[in-house]
Protein backbone atom coordinates (compact mmCIF):
# COMPACT_ATOMS: atom_id res chain seq x y z
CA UNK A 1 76.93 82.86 77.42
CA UNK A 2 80.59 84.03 77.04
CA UNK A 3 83.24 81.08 76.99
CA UNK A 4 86.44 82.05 78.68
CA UNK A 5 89.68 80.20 76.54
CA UNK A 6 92.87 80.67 76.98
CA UNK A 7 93.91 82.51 73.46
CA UNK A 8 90.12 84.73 73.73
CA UNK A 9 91.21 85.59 77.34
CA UNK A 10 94.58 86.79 76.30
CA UNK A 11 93.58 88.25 73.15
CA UNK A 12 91.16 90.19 74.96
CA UNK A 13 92.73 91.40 78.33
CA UNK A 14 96.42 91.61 77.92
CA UNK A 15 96.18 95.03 76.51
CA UNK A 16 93.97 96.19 79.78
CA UNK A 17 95.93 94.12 82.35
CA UNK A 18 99.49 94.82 80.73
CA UNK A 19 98.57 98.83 81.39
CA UNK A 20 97.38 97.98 84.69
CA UNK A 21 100.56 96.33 85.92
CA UNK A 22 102.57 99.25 83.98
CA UNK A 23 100.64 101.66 86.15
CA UNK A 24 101.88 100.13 89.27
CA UNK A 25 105.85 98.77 88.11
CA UNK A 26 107.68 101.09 86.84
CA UNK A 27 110.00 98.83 84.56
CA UNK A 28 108.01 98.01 81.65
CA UNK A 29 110.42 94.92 81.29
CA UNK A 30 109.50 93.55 84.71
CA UNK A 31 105.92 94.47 83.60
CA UNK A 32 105.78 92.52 81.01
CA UNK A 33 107.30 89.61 82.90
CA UNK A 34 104.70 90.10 85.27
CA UNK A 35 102.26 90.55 82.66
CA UNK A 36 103.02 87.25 81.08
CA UNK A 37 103.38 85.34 84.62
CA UNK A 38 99.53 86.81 85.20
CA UNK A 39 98.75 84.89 82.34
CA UNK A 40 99.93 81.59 82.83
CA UNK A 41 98.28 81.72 86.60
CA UNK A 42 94.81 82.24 84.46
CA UNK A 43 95.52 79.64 82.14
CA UNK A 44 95.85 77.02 84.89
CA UNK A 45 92.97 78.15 87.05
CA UNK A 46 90.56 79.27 84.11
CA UNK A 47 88.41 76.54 85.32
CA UNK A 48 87.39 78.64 88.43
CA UNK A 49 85.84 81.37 86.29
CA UNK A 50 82.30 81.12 85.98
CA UNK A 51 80.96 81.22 81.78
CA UNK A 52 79.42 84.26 81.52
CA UNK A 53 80.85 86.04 83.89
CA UNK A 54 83.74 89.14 83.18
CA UNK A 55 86.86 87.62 84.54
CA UNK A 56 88.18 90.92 83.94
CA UNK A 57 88.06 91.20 87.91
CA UNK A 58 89.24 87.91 88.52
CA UNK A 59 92.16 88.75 86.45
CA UNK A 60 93.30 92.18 88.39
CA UNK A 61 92.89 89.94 91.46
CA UNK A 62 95.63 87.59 90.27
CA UNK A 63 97.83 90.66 88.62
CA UNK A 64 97.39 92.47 92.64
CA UNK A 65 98.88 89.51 94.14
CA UNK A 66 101.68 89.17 91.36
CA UNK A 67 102.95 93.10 91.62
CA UNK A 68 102.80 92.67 95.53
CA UNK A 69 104.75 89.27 95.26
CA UNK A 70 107.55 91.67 92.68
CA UNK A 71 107.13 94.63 95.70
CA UNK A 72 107.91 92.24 98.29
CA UNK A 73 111.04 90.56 96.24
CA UNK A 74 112.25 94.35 95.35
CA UNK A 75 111.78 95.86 98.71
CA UNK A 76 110.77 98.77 97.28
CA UNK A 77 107.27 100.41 95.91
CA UNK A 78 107.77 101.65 92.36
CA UNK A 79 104.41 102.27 91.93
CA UNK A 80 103.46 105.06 89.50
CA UNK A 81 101.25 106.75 87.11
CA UNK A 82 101.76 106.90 83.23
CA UNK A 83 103.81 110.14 82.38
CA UNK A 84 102.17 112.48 80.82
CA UNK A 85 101.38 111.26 77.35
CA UNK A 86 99.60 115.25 76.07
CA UNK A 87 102.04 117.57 74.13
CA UNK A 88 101.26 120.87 73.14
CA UNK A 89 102.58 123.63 70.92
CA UNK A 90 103.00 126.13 73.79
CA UNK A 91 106.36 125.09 75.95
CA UNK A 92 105.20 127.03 79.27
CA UNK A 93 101.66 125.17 79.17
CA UNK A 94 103.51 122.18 78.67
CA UNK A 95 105.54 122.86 81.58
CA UNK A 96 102.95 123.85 83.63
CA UNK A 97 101.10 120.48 82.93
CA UNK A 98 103.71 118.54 83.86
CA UNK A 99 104.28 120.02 86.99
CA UNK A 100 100.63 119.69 87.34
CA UNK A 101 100.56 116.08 86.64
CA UNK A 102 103.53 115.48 88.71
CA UNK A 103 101.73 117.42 91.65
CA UNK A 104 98.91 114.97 91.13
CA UNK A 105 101.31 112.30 90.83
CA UNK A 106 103.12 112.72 94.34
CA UNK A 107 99.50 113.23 96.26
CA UNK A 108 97.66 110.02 94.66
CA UNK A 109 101.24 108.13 95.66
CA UNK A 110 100.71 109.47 99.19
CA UNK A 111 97.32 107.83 99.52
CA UNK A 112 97.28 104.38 102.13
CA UNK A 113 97.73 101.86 100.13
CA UNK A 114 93.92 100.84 99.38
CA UNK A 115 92.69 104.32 99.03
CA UNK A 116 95.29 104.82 95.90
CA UNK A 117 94.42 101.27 94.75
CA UNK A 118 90.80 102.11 94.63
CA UNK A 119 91.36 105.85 93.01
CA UNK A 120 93.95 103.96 90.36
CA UNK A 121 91.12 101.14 89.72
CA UNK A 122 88.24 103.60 88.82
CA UNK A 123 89.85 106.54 87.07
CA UNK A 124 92.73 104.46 84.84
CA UNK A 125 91.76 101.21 84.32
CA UNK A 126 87.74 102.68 84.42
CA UNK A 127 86.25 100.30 86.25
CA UNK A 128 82.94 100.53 88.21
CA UNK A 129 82.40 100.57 92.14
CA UNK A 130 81.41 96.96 91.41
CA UNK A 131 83.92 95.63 89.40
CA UNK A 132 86.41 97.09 91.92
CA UNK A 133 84.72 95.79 95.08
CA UNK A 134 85.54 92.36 93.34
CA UNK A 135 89.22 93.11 92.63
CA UNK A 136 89.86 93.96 96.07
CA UNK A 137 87.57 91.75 97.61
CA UNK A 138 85.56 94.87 99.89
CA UNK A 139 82.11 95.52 99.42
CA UNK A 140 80.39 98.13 96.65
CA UNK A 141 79.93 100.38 100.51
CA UNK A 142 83.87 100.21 101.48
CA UNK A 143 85.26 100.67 98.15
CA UNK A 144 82.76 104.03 97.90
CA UNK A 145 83.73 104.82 101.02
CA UNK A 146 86.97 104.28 100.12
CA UNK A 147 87.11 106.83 97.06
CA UNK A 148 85.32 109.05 98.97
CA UNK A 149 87.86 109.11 101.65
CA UNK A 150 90.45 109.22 98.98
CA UNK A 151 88.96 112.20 96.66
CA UNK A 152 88.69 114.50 100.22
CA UNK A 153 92.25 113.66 100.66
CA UNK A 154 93.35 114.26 97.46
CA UNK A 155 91.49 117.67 97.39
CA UNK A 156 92.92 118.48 100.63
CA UNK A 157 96.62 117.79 99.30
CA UNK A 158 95.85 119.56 96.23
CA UNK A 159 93.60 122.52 97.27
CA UNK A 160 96.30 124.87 98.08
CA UNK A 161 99.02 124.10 95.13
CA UNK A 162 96.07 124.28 92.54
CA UNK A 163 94.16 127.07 93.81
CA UNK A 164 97.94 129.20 94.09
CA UNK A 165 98.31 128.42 90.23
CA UNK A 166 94.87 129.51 89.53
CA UNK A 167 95.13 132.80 91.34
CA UNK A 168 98.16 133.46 89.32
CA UNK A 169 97.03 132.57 85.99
């Protein structure tokens, strides 16, 4: 059975829920503000997580309602992706995969609201159907339904831009 303390839960997580909030604030100051400000909310409610469970979940619960309480207080949504991280040796490939990221970039941002949240969840911070259901409190059927939705409206966004570059490559 897993015992959740303080340091083990911060030694453990901040890495994963520090990326998470950088994903979504786009000052990495103000992240790590937030990031720190998740923290002491676990510390002071760590009693509510069960031993043995992940409180991974629990924890991108708490971070969700942190960035929205920053959104709200900036009136604005700086919410992004990470820049593209991949260099190569060839500076027209490069180009072309940053415009391609950036592409990607501009249609997951045009997602509602839980549709990106659910895309984001799975494919950066890699969690499963489960694991997301719990962070935004839905069921394993909505949040599938959810990624479904979103993935058809991504490739819908997306089909014509990518399939132009294809064609021309």
């Amino acid at each position: 059975m897993i015992q959740h303390s303080p340091d083990t839960l911060h030694a453990r997580y901040l890495g994963p829920v520090l990326r998470y909030v950088r994903c979504r604030v786009e000052n990495a100051e103000e992240a790590e503000d937030i990031t720190a400000d998740i923290f002491i909310a676990a510390f002071s409610s760590l009693h509510k997580v069960r031993n043995g469970s992940d409180p991974y979940p629990w924890l991108l619960r708490i971070a969700r309602r942190k960035i929205a309480d920053y959104l709200r207080k900036q009136a604005k949504k700086p919410v992004s992706l990470p820049p593209n991280l991949g260099g190569g040796t060839n500076p027209h490939a490069a180009l072309e995969q940053d415009e391609a990221v950036a592409k990607i970039q501009e249609i997951v941002l045009g997602l509602s609201g839980d549709q990106r949240e659910a895309i984001l969840l799975q494919y950066l911070d890699r969690l499963s159907i489960e694991a997301i259901a719990s962070v935004m409190r839905k069921t394993p059927a909505a949040v599938n339904s959810l990624l479904q939705r979103a993935r058809a409206n991504i490739y819908q966004a997306g089909r014509a831009y990518f399939l132009a570059n294809e064609v021309t490559e």
